[in-house]
Protein backbone atom coordinates (compact mmCIF):
# COMPACT_ATOMS: atom_id res chain seq x y z
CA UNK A 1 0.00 0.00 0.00
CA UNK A 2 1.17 3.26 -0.71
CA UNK A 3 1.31 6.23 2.11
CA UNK A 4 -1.43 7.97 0.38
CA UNK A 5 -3.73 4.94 0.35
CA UNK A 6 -3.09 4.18 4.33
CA UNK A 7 -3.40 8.18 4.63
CA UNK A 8 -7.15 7.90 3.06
CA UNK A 9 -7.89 4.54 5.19
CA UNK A 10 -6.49 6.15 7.94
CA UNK A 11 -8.91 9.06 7.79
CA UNK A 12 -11.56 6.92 7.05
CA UNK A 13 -11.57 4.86 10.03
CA UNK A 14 -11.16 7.89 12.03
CA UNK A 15 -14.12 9.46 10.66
CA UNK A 16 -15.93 6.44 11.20
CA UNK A 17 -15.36 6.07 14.89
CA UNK A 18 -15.49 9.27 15.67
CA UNK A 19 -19.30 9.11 13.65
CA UNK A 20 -20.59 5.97 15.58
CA UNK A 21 -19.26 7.82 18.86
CA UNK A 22 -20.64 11.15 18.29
CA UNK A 23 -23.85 10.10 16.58
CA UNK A 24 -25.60 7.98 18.84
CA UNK A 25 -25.55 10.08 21.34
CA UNK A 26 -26.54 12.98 19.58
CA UNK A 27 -29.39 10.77 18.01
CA UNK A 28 -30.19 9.63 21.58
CA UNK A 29 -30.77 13.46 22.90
CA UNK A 30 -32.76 14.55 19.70
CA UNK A 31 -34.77 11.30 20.06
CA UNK A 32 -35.79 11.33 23.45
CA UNK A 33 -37.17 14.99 23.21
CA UNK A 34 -39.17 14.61 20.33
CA UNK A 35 -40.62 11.22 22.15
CA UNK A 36 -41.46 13.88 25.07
CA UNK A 37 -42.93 16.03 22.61
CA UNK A 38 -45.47 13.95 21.42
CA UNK A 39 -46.20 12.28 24.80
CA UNK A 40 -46.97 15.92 25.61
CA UNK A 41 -49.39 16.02 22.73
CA UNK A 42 -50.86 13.28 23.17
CA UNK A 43 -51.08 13.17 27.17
CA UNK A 44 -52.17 16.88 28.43
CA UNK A 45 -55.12 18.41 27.18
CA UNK A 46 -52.86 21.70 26.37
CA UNK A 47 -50.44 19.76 25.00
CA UNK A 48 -51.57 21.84 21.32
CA UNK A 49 -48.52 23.58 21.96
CA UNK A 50 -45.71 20.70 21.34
CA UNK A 51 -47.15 20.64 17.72
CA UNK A 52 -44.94 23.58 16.74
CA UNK A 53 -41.72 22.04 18.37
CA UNK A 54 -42.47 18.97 16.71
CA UNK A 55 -42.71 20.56 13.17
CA UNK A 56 -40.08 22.78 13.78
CA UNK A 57 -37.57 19.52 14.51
CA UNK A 58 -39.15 17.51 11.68
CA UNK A 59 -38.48 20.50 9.18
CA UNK A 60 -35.05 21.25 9.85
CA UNK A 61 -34.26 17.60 10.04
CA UNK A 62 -35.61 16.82 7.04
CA UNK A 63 -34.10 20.46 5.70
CA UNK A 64 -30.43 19.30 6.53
CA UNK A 65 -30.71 15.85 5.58
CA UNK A 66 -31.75 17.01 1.99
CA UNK A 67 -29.03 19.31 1.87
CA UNK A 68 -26.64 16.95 2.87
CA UNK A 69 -27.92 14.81 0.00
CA UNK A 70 -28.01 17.53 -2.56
CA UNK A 71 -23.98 18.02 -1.13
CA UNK A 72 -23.27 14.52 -1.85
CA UNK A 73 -25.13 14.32 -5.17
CA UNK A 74 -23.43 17.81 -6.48
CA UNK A 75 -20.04 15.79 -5.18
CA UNK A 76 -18.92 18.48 -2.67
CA UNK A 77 -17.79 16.10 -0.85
CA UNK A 78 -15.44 14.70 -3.44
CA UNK A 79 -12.33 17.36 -3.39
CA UNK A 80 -12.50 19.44 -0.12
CA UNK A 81 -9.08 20.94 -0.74
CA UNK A 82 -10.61 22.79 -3.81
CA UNK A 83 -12.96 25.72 -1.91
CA UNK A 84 -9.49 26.54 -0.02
CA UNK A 85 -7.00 26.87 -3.51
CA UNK A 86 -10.44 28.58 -4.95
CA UNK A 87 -10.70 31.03 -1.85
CA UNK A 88 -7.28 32.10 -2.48
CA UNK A 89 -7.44 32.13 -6.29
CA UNK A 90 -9.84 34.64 -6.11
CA UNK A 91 -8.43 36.79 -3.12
CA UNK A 92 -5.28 37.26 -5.72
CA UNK A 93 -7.08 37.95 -8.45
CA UNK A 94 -9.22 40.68 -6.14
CA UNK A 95 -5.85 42.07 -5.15
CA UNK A 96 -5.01 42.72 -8.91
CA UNK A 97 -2.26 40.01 -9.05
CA UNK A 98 -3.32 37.71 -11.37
CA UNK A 99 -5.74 38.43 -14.42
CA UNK A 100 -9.11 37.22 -13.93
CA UNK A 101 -8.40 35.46 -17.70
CA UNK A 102 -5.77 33.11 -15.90
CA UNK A 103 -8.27 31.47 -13.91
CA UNK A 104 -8.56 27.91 -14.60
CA UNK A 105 -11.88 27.49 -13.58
CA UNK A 106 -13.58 30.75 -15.53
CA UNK A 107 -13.93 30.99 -18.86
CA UNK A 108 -11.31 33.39 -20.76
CA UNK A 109 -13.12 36.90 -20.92
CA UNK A 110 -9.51 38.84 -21.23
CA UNK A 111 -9.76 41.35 -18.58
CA UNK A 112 -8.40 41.05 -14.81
CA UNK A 113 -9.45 42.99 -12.19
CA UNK A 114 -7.52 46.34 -10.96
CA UNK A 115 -5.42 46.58 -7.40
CA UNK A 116 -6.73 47.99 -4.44
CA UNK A 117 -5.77 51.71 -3.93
């Protein structure tokens, strides 16, 4: 195996473990209030009110997991190292240091972008 294959296995299984530690427990805390939520609802006769706390946690669940799924699908999760050369790519060319044409990613337009007085 080569060091950049045990590097990626490496931070695989780290990921991993620190996932099946951190995510029970979360799902545990998160599970056992929306439980208490609906015994609420169900149990007390003004218990109308847990409806909206219930919602609420259904909506933004649902609301991350589909972002997290549109992330995946749009493979943002392929190359994280990207955003950072990117964030700095265009800092440079804000600065006036390299032409905006230069840019690997944008299409060739032929004019950069002046320096900062």
């Amino acid at each position: 195996m080569t060091t950049t294959r045990v590097t990626l296995r490496r931070h695989w299984v780290i990921t991993v473990v620190f996932a099946l530690i951190v995510l029970p427990m979360s799902l545990y805390g998160f599970g056992t209030k929306f439980v208490e939520f609906i015994a609420i609802f169900r149990g007390e006769s003004d218990g109308a009110f847990a409806v909206t706390p219930i919602v609420n946690y259904l909506c933004a669940s649902l609301g991350f997991f589909f972002l997290l799924c549109w992330a995946t699908l749009r493979g943002m999760f392929t190359d994280v190292e990207r955003p950072k050369v990117e964030l700095l790519e265009r800092e440079a060319a804000l600065d006036g240091l390299i032409p905006v044409a230069a840019r690997k990613d944008e299409p060739s337009r032929g004019e950069s972008i002046p320096p900062r007085p």
